[in-house]
Protein backbone atom coordinates (compact mmCIF):
# COMPACT_ATOMS: atom_id res chain seq x y z
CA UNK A 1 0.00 0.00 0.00
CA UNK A 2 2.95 2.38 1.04
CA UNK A 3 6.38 1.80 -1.18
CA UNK A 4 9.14 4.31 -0.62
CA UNK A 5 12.64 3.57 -3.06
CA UNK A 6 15.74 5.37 -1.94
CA UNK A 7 13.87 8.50 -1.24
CA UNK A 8 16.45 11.44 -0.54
CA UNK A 9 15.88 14.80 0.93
CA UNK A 10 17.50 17.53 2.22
CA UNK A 11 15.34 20.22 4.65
CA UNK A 12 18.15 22.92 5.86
CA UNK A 13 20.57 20.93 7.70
CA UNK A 14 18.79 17.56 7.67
CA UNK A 15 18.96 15.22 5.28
CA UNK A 16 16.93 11.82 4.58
CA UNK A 17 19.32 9.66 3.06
CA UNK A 18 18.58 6.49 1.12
CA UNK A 19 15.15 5.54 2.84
CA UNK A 20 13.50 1.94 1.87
CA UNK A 21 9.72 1.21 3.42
CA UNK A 22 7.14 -1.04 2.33
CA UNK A 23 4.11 -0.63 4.68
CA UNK A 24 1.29 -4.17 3.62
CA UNK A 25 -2.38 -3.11 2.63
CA UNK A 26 -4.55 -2.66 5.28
CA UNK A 27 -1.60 -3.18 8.32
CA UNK A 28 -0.81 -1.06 11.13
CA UNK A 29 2.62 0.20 11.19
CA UNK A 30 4.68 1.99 13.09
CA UNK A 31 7.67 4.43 12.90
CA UNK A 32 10.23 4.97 16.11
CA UNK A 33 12.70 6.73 16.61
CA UNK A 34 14.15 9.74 18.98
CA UNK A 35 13.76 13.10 18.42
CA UNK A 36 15.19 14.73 15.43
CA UNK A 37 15.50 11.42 13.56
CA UNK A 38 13.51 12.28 11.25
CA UNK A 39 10.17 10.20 11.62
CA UNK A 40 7.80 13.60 10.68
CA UNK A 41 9.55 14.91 7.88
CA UNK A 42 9.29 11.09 6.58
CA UNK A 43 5.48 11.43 7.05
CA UNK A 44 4.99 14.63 5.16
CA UNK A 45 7.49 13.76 2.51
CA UNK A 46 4.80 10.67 2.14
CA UNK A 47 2.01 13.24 2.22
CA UNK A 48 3.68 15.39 -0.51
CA UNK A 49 4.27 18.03 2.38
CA UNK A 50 7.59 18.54 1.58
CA UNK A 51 9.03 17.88 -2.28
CA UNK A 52 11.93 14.97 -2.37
CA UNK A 53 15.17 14.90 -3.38
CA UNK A 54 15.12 11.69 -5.09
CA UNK A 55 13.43 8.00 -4.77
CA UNK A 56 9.65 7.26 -5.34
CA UNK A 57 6.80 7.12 -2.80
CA UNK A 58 4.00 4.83 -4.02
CA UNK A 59 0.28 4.81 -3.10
CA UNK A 60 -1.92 2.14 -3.74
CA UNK A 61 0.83 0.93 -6.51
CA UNK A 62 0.35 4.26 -8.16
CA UNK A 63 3.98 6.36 -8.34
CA UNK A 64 2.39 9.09 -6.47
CA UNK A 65 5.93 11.42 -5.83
CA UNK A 66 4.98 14.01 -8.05
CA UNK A 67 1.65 14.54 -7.07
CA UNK A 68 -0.25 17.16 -4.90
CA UNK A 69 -1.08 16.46 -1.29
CA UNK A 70 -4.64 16.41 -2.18
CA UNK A 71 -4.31 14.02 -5.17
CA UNK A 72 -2.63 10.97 -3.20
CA UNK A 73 -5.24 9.44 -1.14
CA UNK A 74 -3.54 9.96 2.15
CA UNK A 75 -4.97 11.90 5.39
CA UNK A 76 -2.51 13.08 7.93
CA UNK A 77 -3.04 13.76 11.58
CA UNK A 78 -1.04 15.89 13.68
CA UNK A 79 -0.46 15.77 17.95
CA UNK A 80 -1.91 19.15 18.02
CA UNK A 81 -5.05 18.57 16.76
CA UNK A 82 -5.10 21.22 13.94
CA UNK A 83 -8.89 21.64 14.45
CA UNK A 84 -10.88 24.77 13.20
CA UNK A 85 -11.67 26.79 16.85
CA UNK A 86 -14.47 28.59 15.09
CA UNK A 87 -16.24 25.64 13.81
CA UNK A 88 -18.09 23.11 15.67
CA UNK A 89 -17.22 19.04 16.36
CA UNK A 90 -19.54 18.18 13.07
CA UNK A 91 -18.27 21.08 11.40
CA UNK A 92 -15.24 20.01 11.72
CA UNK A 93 -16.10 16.89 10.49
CA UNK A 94 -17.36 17.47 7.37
CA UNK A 95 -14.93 19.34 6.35
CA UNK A 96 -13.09 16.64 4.92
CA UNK A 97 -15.75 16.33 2.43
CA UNK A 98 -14.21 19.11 0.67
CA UNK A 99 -11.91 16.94 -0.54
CA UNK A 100 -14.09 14.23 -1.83
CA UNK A 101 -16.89 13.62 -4.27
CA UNK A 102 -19.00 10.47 -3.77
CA UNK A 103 -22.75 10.17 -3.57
CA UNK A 104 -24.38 11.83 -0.44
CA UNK A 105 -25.75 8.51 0.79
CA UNK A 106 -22.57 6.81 0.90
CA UNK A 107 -20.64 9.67 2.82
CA UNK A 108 -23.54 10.30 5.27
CA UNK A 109 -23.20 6.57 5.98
CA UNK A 110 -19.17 7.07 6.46
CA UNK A 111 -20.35 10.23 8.89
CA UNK A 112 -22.37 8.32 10.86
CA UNK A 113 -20.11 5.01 11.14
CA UNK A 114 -17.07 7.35 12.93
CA UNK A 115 -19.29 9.47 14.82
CA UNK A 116 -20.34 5.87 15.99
CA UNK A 117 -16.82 4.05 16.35
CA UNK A 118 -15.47 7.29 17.85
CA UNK A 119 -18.38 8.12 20.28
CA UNK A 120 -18.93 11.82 19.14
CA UNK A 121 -22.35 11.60 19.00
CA UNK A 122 -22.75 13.86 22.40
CA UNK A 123 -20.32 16.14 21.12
CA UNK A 124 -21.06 17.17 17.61
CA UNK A 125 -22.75 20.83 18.67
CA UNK A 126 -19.49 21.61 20.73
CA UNK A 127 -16.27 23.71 19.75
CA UNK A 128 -12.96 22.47 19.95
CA UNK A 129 -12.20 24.92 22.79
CA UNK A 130 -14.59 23.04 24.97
CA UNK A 131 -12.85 19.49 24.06
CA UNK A 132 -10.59 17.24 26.35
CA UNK A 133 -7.09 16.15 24.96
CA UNK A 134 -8.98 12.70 23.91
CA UNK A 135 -11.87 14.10 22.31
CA UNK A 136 -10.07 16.94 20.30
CA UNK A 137 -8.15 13.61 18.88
CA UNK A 138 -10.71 11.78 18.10
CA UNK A 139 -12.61 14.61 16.46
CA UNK A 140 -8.99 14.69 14.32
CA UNK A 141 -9.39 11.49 13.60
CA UNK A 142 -12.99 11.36 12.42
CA UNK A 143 -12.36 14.58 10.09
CA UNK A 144 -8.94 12.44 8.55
CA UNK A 145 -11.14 9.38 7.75
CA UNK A 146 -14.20 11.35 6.45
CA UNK A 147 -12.23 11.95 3.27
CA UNK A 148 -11.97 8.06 2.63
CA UNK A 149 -8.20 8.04 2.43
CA UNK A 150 -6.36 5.02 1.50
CA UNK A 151 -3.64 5.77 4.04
CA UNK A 152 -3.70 7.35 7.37
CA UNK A 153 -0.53 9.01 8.53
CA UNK A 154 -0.42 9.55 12.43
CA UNK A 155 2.23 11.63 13.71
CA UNK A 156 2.85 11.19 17.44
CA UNK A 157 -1.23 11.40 17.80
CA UNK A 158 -0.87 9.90 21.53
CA UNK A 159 2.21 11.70 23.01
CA UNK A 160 0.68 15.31 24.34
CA UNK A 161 -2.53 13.44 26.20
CA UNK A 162 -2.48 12.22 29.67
CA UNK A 163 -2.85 8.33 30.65
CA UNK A 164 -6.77 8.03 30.93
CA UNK A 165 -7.15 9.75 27.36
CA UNK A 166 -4.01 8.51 25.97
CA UNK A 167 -5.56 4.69 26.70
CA UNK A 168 -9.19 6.20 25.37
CA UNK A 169 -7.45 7.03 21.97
CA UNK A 170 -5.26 3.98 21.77
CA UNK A 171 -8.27 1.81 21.92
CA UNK A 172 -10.43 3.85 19.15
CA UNK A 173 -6.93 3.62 17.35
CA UNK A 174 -6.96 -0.11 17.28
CA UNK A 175 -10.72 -0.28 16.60
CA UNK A 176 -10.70 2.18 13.43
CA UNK A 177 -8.18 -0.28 12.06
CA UNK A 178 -9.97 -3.25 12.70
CA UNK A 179 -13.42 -1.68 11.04
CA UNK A 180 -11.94 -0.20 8.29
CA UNK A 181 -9.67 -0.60 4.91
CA UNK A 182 -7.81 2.15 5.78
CA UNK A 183 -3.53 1.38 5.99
CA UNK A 184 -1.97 3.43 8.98
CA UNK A 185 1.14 4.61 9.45
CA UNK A 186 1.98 6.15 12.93
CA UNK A 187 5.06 7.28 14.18
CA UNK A 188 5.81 6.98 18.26
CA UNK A 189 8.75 7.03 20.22
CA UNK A 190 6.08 5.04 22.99
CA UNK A 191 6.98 1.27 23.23
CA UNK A 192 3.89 0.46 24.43
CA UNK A 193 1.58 1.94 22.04
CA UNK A 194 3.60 0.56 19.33
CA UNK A 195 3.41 -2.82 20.44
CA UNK A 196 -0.02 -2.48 21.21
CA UNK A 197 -1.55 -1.04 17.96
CA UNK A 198 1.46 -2.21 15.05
CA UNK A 199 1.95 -5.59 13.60
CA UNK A 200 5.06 -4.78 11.86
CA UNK A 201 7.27 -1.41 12.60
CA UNK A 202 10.51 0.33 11.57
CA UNK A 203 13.20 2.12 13.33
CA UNK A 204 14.87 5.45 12.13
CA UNK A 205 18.09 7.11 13.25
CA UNK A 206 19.87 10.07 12.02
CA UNK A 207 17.79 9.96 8.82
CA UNK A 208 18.16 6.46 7.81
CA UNK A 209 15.88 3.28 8.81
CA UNK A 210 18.12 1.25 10.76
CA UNK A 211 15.56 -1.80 11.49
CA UNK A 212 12.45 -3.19 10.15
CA UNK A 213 10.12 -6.00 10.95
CA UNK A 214 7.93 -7.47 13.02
CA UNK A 215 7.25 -4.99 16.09
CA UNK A 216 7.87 -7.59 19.08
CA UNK A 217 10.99 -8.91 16.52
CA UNK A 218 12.38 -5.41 16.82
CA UNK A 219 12.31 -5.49 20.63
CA UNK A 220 13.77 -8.78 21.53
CA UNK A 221 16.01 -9.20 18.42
CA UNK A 222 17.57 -5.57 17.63
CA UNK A 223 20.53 -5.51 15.27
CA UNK A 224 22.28 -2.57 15.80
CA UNK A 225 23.81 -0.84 19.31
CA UNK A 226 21.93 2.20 18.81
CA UNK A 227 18.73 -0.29 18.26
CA UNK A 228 19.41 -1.97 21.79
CA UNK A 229 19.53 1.11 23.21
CA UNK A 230 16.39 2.42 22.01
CA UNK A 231 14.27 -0.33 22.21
CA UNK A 232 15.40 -0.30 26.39
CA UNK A 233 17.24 -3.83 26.00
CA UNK A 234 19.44 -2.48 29.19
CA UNK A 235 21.90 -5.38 29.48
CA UNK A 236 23.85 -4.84 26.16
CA UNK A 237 27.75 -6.47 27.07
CA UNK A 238 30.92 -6.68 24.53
CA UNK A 239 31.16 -10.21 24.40
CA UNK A 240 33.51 -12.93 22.66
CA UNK A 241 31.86 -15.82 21.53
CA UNK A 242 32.97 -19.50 21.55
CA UNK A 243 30.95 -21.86 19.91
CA UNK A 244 27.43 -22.08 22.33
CA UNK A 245 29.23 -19.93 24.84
CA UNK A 246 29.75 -16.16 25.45
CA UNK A 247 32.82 -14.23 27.65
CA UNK A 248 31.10 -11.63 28.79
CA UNK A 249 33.58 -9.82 31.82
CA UNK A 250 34.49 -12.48 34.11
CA UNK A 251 31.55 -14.57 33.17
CA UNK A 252 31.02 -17.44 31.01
CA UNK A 253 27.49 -17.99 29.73
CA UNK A 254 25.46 -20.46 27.59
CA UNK A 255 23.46 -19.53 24.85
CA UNK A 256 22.42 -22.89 24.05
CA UNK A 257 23.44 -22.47 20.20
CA UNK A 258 26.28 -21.03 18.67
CA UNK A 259 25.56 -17.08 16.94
CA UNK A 260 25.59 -17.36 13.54
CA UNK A 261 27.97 -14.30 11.94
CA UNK A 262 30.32 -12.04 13.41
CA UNK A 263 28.58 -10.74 16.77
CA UNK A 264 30.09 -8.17 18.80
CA UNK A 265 27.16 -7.60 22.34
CA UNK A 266 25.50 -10.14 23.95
CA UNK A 267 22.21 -8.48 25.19
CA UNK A 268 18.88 -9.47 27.50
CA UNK A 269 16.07 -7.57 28.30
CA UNK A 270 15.81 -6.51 31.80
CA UNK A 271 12.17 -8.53 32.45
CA UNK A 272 14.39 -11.12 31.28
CA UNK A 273 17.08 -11.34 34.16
CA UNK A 274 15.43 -13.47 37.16
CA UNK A 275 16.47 -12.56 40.36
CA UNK A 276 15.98 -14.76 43.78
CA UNK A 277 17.63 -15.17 47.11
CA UNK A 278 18.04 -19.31 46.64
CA UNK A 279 19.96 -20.69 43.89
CA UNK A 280 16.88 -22.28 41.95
CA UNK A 281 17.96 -23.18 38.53
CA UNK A 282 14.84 -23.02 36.09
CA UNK A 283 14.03 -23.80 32.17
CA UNK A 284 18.32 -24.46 31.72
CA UNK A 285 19.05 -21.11 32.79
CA UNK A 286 22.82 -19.79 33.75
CA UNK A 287 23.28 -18.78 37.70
CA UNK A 288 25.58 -16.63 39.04
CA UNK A 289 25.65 -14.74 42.85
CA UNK A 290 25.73 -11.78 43.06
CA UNK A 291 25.12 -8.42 45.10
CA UNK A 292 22.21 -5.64 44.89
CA UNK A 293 23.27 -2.28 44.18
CA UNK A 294 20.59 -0.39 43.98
CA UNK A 295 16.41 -0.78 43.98
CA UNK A 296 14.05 1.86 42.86
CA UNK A 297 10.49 1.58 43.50
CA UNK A 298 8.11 1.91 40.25
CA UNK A 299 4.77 1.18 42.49
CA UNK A 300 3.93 -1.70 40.88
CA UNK A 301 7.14 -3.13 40.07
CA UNK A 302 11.15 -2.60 40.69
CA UNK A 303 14.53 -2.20 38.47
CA UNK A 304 17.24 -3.96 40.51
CA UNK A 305 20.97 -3.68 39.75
CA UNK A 306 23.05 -6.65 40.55
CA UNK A 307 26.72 -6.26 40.38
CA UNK A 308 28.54 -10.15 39.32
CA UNK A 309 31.46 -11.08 37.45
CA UNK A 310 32.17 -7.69 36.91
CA UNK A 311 29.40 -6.62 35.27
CA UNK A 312 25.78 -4.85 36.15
CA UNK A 313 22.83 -6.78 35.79
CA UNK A 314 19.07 -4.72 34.94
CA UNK A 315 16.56 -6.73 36.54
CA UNK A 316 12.67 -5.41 36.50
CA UNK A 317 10.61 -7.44 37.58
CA UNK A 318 6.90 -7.05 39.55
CA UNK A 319 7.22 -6.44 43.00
CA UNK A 320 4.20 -9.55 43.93
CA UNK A 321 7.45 -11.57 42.89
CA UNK A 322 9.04 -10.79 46.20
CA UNK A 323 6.38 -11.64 48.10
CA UNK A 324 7.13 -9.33 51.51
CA UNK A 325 10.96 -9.88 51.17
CA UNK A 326 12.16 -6.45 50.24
CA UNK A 327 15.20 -7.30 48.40
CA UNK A 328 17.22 -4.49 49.75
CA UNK A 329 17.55 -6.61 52.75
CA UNK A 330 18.90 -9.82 51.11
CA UNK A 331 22.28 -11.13 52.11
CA UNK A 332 22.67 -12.73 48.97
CA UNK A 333 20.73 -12.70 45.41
CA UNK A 334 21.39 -15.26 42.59
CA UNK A 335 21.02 -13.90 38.42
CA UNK A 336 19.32 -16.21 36.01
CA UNK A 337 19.13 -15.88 32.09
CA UNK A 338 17.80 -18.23 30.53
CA UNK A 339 19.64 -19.12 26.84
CA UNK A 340 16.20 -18.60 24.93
CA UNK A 341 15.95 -15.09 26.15
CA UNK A 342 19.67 -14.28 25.49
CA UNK A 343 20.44 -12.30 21.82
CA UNK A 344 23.68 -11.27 20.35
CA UNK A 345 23.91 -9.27 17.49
């Protein structure tokens, strides 16, 4: 549905350089990425926002690059809303009509559907200035779709609202997908929502996609340092690796098969690392004591450090695991990793 070929671009000092993304029919995807890495201008150089230097951005397999915005099918939503202040919710609505012709039956039909899926219907007579965070998104949303684009573009449309509505939005996310043909592209720098909503998803740093694939693939099985980092991997260690095992500081562990390639880090995510006050091997997994360094309190979990072999362990891990044993207290604390959860790249 979405084909971009070694698009180039240069916008004052920034450049997109060499840029390859092929986003399925119909799929939820997202884009991640920290700041400045260029996930918007990506976006609007897909929306014909801003021209391109080179490359070809397709559209429903139709070479689209040279196109105006308003000639390529694609609606684009923005964190801020963008809504009209002087208009009201419907108002605001319909406006996306503008840009289509259809019969009136069929468009009243896609009016009522969203006004449905999004609950809007107690809010149509309302201005945006009298609109939660949620609801101003939603109304976004609704006024995007109304135009019957092929693709939706979503750029950071959960980051400025609060928990309750960011969870509100998230869910009418997921079920706008699932009722319609509509193919959405989103970008994020939120884990969670990205795991949550995409099915496949895409990494970008410094202006060039560093990872693609399948979203949980891209959390468990990064390929790149910077990609560890990102994705919150927390143990990343330069290891050597001899056949099924890995040197990693002063400890030897197994992997249970032998890397394939030329790896340089052994890494494990910090849910991963199993901490415990008995030495309780479980499901093959490595052992070594160890002492706590530090614990900080999340509510309903905690991040542990664990200093062994010369190395610093990041365990998190809920805190119903340590039942009323508060492990700042423990005289001793034994690390397990088990080889299935172990990646080096």
């Amino acid at each position: 549905m979405i084909r971009v070929e070694n698009l180039n671009l240069r916008l004052l000092d920034f450049r997109l350089k060499d840029i390859h993304l092929t986003v399925e029919e119909n799929e939820f995807f997202a884009l991640m990425g920290p700041t400045g890495a260029g996930k918007t201008v990506l976006l609007e150089a897909i929306a014909g926002l801003i021209p391109v230097r080179s490359g070809r951005v397709w559209v429903d397999n139709s070479d689209v690059t040279g196109l105006p915005p308003e000639k390529r099918g694609v609606g684009i939503v923005y964190q801020d809303h963008a809504l009209f202040p002087h208009q009201t919710v419907l108002q605001n609505i319909l406006y996306g009509l503008h840009f289509q012709r259809e019969p009136k039956s069929e468009s009243e039909r896609r009016r009522d559907r969203l006004i449905d899926l999004l609950r809007l219907s107690h809010l149509l007579n309302r201005f945006p200035t009298h609109l939660s965070g949620g609801e101003k998104q939603r109304v976004a949303l609704a006024r995007a779709l109304m135009a019957g684009p092929k693709v939706l573009l979503l750029d950071e449309p959960l980051s400025a609202l609060d928990p309750n509505f960011r969870e509100e939005v998230r869910d009418s996310l997921k079920d706008l997908h699932h009722s319609s043909d509509t193919t959405f592209l989103m970008v994020t720098h939120d884990f969670a929502d990205a795991l949550f909503l995409a099915q496949r998803a895409a990494l970008i740093h410094e202006g060039r996609i560093e990872q693609s694939g399948e979203t949980m693939e891209l959390f468990r099985r990064p390929n790149s340092l910077f990609a560890a980092e990102f994705v919150g991997m927390k143990n990343i260690f330069p290891a050597t690796f001899h056949g099924t095992t890995a040197r990693v500081g002063e400890l030897a562990i197994e992997m249970g098969t032998a890397p394939k390639g030329s790896m340089r880090y052994l890494s494990v995510r910090p849910e991963d690392v199993v901490i415990s006050r008995e030495p309780t091997s479980r499901n093959g997994a490595t052992i070594f004591q160890g002492e706590i360094k530090r614990v900080v309190d999340h509510g309903f979990y905690l991040s542990v450090s664990i200093k062994t072999g010369g190395l610093v362990f990041q365990s998190v891990m809920p805190k119903n695991a340590f039942l009323d044993a508060d492990p700042k207290n423990w005289t001793a604390v034994y690390v397990q990793v088990r080889p299935s959860t172990l990646h080096a790249f």
